[in-house]
Protein backbone atom coordinates (compact mmCIF):
# COMPACT_ATOMS: atom_id res chain seq x y z
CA UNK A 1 119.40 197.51 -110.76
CA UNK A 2 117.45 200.21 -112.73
CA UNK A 3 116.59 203.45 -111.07
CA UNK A 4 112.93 203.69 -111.26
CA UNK A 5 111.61 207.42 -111.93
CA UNK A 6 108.72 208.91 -112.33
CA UNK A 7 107.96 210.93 -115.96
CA UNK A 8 107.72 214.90 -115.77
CA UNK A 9 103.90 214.85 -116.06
CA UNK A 10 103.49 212.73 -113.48
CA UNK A 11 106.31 214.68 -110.76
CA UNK A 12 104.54 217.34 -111.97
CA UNK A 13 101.24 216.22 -111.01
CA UNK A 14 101.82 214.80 -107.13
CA UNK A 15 103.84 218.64 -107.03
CA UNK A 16 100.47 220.31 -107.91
CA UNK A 17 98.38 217.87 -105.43
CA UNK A 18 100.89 218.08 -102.95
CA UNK A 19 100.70 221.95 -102.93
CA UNK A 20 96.69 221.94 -102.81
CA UNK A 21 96.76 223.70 -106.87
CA UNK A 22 94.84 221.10 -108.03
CA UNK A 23 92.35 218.10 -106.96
CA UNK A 24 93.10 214.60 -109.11
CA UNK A 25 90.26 212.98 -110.78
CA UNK A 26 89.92 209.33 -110.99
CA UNK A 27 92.00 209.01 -113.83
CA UNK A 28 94.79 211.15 -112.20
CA UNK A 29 94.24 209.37 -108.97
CA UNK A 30 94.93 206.08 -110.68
CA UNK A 31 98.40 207.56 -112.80
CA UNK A 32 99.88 208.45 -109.33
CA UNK A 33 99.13 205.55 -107.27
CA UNK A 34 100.55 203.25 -110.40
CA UNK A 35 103.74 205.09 -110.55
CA UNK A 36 103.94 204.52 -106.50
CA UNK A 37 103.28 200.78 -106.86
CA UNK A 38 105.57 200.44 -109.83
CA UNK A 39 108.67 201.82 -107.54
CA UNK A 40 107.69 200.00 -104.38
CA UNK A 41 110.77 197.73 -104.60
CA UNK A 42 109.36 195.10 -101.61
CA UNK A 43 106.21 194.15 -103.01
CA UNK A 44 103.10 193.64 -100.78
CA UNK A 45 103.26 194.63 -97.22
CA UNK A 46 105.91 194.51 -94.32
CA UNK A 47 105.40 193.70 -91.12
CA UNK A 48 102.93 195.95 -88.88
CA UNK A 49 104.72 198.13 -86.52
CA UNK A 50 103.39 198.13 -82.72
C-alpha cells in the first residue's frame, strides 16, 4: 500500500494553524480538511465510543 503524505505547503500550513501564526480562510480550511479525508484509510465513521 502507498504511504499517503501530505505536500510541504500543506504540513506547512496545519504547522502555522496549529501554532496560532495564522487563521485559514475558506479556501485554506478546505486544502486541510481534503488532505485529512484523503489519508483517512477507513472511510466513513467507526463505531461511537460510550
Amino acid at each position: 500500500m502507498a504511504k499517503k503524505t501530505s505536500t510541504p505547503r500543506v504540513s506547512t500550513l496545519a504547522s502555522k494553524v496549529l501554532s496560532g501564526k495564522t487563521t485559514p480562510n475558506k479556501t485554506q480550511q478546505k486544502t486541510l480538511a481534503a488532505s485529512v479525508l484523503a489519508q483517512d484509510e477507513k472511510k466513513g465513521q467507526g463505531p461511537k465510543k460510550s
